[in-house]
N, C-alpha and C. Protein backbone atom coordinates (compact mmCIF):
# COMPACT_ATOMS: atom_id res chain seq x y z
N UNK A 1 14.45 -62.25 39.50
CA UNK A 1 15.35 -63.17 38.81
C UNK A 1 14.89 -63.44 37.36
N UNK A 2 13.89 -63.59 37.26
CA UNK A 2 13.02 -64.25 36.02
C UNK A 2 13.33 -62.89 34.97
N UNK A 3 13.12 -61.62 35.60
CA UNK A 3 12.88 -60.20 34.87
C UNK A 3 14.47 -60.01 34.57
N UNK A 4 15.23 -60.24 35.18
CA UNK A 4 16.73 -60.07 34.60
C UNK A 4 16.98 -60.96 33.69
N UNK A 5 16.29 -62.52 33.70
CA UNK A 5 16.97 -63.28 32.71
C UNK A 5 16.54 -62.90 31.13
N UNK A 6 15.47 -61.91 31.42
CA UNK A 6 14.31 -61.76 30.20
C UNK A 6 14.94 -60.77 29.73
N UNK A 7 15.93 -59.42 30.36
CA UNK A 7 16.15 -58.61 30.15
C UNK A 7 17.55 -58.91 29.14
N UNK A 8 18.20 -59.89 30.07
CA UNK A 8 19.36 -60.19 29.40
C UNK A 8 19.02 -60.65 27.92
N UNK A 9 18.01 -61.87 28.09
CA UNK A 9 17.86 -62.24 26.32
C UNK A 9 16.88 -61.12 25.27
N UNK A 10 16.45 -60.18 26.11
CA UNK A 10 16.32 -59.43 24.85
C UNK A 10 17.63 -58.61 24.75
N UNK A 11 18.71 -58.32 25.40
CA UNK A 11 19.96 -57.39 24.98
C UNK A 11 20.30 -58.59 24.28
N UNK A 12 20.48 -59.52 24.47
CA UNK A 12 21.04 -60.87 23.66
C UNK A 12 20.67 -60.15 22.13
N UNK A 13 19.59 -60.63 21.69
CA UNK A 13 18.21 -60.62 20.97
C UNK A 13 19.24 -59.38 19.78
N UNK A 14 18.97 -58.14 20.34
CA UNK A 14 19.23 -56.90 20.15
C UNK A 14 20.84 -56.92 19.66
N UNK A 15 21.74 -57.16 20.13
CA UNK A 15 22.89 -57.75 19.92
C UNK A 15 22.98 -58.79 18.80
N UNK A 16 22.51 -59.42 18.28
CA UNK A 16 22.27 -60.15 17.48
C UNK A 16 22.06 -59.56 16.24
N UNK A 17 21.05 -59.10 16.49
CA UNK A 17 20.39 -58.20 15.45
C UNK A 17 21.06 -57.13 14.58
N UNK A 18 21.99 -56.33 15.65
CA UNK A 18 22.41 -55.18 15.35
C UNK A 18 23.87 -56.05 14.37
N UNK A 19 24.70 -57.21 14.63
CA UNK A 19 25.46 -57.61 13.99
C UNK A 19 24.93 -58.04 12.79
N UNK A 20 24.09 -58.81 12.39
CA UNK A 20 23.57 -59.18 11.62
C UNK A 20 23.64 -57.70 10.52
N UNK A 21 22.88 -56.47 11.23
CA UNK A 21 22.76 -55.67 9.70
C UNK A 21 24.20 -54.94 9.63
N UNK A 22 25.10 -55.16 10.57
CA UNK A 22 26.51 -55.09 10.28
C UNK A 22 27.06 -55.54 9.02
N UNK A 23 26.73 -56.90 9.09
CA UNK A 23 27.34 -58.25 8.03
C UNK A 23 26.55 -58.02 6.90
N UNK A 24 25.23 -57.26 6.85
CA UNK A 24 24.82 -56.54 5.78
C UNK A 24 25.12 -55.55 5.31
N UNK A 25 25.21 -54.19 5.70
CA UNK A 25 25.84 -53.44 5.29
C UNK A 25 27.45 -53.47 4.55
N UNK A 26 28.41 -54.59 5.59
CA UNK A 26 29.60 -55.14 4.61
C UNK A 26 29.46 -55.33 3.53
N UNK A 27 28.28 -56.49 3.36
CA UNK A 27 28.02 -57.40 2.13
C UNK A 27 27.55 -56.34 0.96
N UNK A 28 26.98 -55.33 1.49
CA UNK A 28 26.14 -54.44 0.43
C UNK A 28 27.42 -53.10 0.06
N UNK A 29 28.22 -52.60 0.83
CA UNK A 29 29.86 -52.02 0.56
C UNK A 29 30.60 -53.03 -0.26
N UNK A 30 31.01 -53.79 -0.02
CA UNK A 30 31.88 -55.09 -0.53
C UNK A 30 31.21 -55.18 -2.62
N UNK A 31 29.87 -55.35 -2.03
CA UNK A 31 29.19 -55.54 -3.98
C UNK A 31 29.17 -54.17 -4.49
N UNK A 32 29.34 -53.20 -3.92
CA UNK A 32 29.41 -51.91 -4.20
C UNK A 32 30.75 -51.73 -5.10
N UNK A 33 31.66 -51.93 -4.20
CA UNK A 33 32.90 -51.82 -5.14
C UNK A 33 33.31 -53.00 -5.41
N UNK A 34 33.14 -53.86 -6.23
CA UNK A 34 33.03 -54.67 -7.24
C UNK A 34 32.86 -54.29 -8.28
N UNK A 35 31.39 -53.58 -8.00
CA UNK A 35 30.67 -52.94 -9.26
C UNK A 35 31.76 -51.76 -9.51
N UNK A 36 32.12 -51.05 -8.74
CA UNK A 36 32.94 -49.79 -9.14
C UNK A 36 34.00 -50.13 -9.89
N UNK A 37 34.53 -51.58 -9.63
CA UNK A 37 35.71 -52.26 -10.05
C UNK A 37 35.18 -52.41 -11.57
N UNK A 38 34.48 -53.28 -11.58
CA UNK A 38 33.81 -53.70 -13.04
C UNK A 38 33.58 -52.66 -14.40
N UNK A 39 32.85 -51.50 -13.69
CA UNK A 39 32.61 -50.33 -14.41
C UNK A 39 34.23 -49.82 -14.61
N UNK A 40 34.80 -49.67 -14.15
CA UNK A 40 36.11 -49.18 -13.97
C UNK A 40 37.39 -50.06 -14.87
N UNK A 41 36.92 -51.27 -15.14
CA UNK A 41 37.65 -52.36 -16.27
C UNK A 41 36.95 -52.24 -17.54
N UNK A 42 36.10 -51.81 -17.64
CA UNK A 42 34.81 -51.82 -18.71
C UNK A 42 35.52 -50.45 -19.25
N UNK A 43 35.60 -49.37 -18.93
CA UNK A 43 36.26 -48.37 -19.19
C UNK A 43 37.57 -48.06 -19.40
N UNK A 44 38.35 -49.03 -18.83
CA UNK A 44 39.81 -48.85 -19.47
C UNK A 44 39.73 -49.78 -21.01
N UNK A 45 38.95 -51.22 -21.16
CA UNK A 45 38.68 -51.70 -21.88
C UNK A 45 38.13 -51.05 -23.60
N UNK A 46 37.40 -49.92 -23.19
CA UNK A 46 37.04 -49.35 -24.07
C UNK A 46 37.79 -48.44 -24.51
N UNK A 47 38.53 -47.72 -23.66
CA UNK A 47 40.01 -46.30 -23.63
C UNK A 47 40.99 -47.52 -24.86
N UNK A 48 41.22 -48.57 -24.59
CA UNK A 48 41.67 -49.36 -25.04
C UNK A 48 41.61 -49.73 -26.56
N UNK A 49 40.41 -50.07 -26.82
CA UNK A 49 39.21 -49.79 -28.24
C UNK A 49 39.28 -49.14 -29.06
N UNK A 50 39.44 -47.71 -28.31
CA UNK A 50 39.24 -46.69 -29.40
C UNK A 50 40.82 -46.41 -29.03
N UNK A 51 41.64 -46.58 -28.53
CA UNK A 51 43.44 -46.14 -28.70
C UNK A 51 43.77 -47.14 -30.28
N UNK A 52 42.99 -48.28 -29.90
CA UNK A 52 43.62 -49.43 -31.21
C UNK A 52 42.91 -48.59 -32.82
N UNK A 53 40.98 -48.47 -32.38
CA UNK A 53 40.78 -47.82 -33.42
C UNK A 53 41.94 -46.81 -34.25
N UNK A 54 41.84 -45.67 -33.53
CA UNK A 54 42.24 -44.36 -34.04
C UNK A 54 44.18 -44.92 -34.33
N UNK A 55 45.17 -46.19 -33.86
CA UNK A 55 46.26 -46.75 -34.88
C UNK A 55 45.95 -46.84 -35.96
N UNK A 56 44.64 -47.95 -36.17
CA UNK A 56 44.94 -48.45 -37.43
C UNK A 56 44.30 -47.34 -38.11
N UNK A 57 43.26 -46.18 -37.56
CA UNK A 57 43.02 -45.27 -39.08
C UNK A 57 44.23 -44.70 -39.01
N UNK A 58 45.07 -44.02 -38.21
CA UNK A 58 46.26 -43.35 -39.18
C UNK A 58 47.37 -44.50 -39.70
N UNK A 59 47.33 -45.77 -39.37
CA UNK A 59 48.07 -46.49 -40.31
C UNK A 59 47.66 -46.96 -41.78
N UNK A 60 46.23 -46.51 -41.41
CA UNK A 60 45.51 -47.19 -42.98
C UNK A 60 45.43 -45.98 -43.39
């Protein structure tokens, strides 16, 4: 009796655990593309920059 209850709380234990680096791995995907997002606004931002540059030299 005692050896099953022990058995159960380490699958408990283990179960636990294994969600946990679940909710990590999300968290560490999730900031991943953020960043992809960010880099990816940063770069249209700049496409942007140099479209305005290269107006005003052929308007000037």
């Amino acid at each position: 009796m005692l050896l099953m209850l022990l058995m159960l709380l380490m699958l408990l234990i283990l179960l636990l655990m294994l969600l946990l680096l679940l909710m990590l791995l999300m968290l560490l995907l999730l900031l991943m593309l953020l960043l992809l997002l960010m880099l990816l606004m940063l770069l249209m931002l700049l496409m942007l920059l140099m479209l305005l540059m290269l107006l005003m030299l052929k308007n000037g």
